[in-house]
C-alpha atoms as a PDB file:
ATOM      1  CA  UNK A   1       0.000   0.000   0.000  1.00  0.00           C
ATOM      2  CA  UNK A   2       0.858   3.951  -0.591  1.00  0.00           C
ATOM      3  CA  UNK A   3       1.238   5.594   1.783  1.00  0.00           C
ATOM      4  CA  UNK A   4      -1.090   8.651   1.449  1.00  0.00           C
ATOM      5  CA  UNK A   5      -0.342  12.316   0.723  1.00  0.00           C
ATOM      6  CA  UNK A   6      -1.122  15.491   1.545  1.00  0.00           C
ATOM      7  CA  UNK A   7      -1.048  18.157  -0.597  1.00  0.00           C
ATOM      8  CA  UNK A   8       0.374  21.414   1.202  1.00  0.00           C
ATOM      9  CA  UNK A   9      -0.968  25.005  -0.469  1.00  0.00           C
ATOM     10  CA  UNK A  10       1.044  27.029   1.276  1.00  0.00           C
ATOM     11  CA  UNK A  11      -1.534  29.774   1.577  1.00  0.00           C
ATOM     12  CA  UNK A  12      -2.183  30.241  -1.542  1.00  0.00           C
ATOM     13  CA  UNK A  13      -5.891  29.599  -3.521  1.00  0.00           C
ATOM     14  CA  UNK A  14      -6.286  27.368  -5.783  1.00  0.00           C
ATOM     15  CA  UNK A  15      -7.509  28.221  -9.416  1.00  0.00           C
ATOM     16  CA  UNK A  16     -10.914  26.572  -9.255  1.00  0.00           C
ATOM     17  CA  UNK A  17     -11.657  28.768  -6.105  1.00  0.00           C
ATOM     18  CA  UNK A  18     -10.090  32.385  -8.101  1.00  0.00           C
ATOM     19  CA  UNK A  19     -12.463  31.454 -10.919  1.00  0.00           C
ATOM     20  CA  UNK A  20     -15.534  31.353  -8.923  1.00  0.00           C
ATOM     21  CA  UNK A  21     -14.851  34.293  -7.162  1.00  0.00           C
ATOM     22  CA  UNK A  22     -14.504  36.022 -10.676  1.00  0.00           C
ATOM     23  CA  UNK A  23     -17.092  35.129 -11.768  1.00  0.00           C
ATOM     24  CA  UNK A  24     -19.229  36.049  -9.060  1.00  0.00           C
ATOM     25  CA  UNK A  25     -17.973  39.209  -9.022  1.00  0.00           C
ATOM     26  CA  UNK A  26     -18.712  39.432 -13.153  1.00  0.00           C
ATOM     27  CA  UNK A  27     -22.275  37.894 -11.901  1.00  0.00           C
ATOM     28  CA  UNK A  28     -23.216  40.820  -9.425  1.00  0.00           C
ATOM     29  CA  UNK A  29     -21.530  43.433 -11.369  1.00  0.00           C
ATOM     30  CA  UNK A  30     -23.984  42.635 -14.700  1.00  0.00           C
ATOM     31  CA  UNK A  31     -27.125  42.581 -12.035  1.00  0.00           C
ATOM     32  CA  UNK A  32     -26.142  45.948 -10.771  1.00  0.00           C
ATOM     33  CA  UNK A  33     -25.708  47.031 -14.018  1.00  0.00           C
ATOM     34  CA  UNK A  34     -29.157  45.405 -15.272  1.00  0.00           C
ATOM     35  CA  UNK A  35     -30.533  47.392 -12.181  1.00  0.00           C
ATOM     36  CA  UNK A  36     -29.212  50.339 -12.593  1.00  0.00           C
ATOM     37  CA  UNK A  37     -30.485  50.376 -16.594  1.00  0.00           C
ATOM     38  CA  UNK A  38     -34.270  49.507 -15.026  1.00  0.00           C
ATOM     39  CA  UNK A  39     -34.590  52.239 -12.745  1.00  0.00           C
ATOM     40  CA  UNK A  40     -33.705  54.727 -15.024  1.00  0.00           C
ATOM     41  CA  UNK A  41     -32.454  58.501 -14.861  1.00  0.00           C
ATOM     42  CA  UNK A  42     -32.624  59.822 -11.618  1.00  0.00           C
ATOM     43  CA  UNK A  43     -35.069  62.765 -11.390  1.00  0.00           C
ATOM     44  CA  UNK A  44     -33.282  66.433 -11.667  1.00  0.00           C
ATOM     45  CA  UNK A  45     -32.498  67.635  -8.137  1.00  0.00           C
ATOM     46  CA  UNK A  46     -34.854  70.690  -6.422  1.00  0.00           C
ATOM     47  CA  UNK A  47     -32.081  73.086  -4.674  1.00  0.00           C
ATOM     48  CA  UNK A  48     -29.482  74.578  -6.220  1.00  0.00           C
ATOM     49  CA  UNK A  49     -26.423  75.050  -4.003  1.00  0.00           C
ATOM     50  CA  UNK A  50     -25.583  78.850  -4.800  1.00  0.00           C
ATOM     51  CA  UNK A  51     -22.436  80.472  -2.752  1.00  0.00           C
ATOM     52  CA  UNK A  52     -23.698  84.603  -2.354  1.00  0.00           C
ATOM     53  CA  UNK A  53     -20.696  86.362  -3.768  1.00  0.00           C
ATOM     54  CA  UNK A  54     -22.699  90.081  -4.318  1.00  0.00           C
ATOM     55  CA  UNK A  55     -21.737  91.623  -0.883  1.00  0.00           C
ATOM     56  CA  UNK A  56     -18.206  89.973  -0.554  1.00  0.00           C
ATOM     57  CA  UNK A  57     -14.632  91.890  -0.852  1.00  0.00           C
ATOM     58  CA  UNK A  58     -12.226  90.855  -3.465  1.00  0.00           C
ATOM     59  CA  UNK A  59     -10.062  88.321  -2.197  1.00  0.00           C
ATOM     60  CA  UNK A  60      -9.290  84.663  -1.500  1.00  0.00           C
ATOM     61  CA  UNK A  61     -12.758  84.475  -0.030  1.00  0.00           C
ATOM     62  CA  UNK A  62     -14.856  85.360  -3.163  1.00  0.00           C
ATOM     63  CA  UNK A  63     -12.253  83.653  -5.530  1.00  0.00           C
ATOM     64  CA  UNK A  64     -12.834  80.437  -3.933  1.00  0.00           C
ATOM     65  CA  UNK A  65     -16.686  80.670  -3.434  1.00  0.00           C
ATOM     66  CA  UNK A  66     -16.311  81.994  -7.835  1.00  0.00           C
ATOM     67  CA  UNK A  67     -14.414  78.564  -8.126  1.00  0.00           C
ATOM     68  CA  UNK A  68     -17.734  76.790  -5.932  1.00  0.00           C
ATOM     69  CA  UNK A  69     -20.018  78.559  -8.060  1.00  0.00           C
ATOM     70  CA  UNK A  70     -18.292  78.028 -11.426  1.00  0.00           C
ATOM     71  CA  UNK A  71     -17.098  74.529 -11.114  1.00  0.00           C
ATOM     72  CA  UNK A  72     -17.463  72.007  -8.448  1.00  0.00           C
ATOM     73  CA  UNK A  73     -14.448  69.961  -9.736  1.00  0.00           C
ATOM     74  CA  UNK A  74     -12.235  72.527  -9.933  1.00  0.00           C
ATOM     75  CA  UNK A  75     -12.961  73.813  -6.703  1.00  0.00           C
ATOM     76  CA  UNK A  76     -13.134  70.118  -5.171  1.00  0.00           C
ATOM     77  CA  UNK A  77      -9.673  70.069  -6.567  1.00  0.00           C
ATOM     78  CA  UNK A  78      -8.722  73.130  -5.446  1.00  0.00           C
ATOM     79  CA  UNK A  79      -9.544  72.180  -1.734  1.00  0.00           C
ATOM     80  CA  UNK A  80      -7.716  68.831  -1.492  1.00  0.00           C
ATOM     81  CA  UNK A  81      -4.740  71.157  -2.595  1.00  0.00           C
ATOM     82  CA  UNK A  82      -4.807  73.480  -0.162  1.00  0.00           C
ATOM     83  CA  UNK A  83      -5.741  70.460   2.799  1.00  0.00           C
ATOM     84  CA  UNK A  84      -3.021  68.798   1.409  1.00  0.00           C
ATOM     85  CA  UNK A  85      -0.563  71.999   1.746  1.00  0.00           C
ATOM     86  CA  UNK A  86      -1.254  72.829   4.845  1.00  0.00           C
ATOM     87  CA  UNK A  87      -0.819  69.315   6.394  1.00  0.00           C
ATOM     88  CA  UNK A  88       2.779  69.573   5.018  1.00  0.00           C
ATOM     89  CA  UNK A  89       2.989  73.321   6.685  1.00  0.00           C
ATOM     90  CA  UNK A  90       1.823  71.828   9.716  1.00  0.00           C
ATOM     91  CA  UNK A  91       3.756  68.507   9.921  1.00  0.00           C
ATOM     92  CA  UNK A  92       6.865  69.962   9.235  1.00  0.00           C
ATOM     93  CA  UNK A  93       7.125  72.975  11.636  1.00  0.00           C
ATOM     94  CA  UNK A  94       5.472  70.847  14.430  1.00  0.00           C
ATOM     95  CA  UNK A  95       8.245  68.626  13.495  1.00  0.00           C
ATOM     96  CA  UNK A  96      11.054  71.518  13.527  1.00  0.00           C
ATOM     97  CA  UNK A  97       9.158  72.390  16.837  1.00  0.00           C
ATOM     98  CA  UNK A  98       9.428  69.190  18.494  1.00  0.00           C
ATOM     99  CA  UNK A  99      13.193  69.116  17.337  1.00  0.00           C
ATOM    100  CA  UNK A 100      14.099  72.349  19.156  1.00  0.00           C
ATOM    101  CA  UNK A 101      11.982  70.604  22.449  1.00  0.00           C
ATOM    102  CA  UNK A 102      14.826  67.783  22.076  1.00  0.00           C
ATOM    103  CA  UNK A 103      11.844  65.090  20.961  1.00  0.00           C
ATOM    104  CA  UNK A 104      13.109  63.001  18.150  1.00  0.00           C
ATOM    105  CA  UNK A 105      10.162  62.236  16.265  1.00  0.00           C
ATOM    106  CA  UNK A 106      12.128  60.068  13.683  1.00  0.00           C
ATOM    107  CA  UNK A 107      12.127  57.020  12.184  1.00  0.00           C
ATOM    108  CA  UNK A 108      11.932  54.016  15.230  1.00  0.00           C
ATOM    109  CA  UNK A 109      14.242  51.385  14.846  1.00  0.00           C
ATOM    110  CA  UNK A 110      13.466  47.955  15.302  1.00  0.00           C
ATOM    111  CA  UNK A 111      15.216  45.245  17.170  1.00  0.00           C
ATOM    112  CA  UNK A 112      14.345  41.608  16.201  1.00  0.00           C
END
């Protein structure tokens, strides 16, 4: 008699298992489609977003709430940019800061 095996995976899926989960995926993604083609075109919405720029000074304020008024990508756009700008301002001089306070807030290095 054989002795008898195992067979070891190692982790990984096998290819019978991948091609299910494809095609599920392929499966749900046609029936959202097939939804999405039966309920048809949303209706228009009722309120208009507006930002008032008649009583407002020239300046950064009214060029940004132009931007809202004009385009909302552009000014979606133009917000992640400035978020984004003044997380670097503000992580690096809190990091300067913490420097001068002798706090290293550097890389930690590991010990296995």
């Amino acid at each position: 008699m054989r002795p008898k095996t195992t067979v070891r995976t190692s982790g990984r899926r096998s290819w019978v298992s991948v091609c299910r989960c494809l095609l599920l995926a392929a499966f749900f993604m046609q029936l959202t489609a097939i939804w999405a083609l039966a309920v048809g075109e949303p209706p228009p919405p009722k309120l208009i977003n507006v930002a008032d720029t008649r009583n407002m000074a020239p300046g950064i304020s009214k060029w940004i709430a132009d931007i809202y008024n004009g385009n909302l990508w552009l000014y979606g756009l133009t917000v992640v940019s400035i978020m984004a700008g003044m997380g670097f301002a503000l992580g690096t001089g809190f990091d300067r800061l913490m420097g001068l306070a002798g706090i290293n807030l550097g890389r930690l290095e590991h010990h296995e």
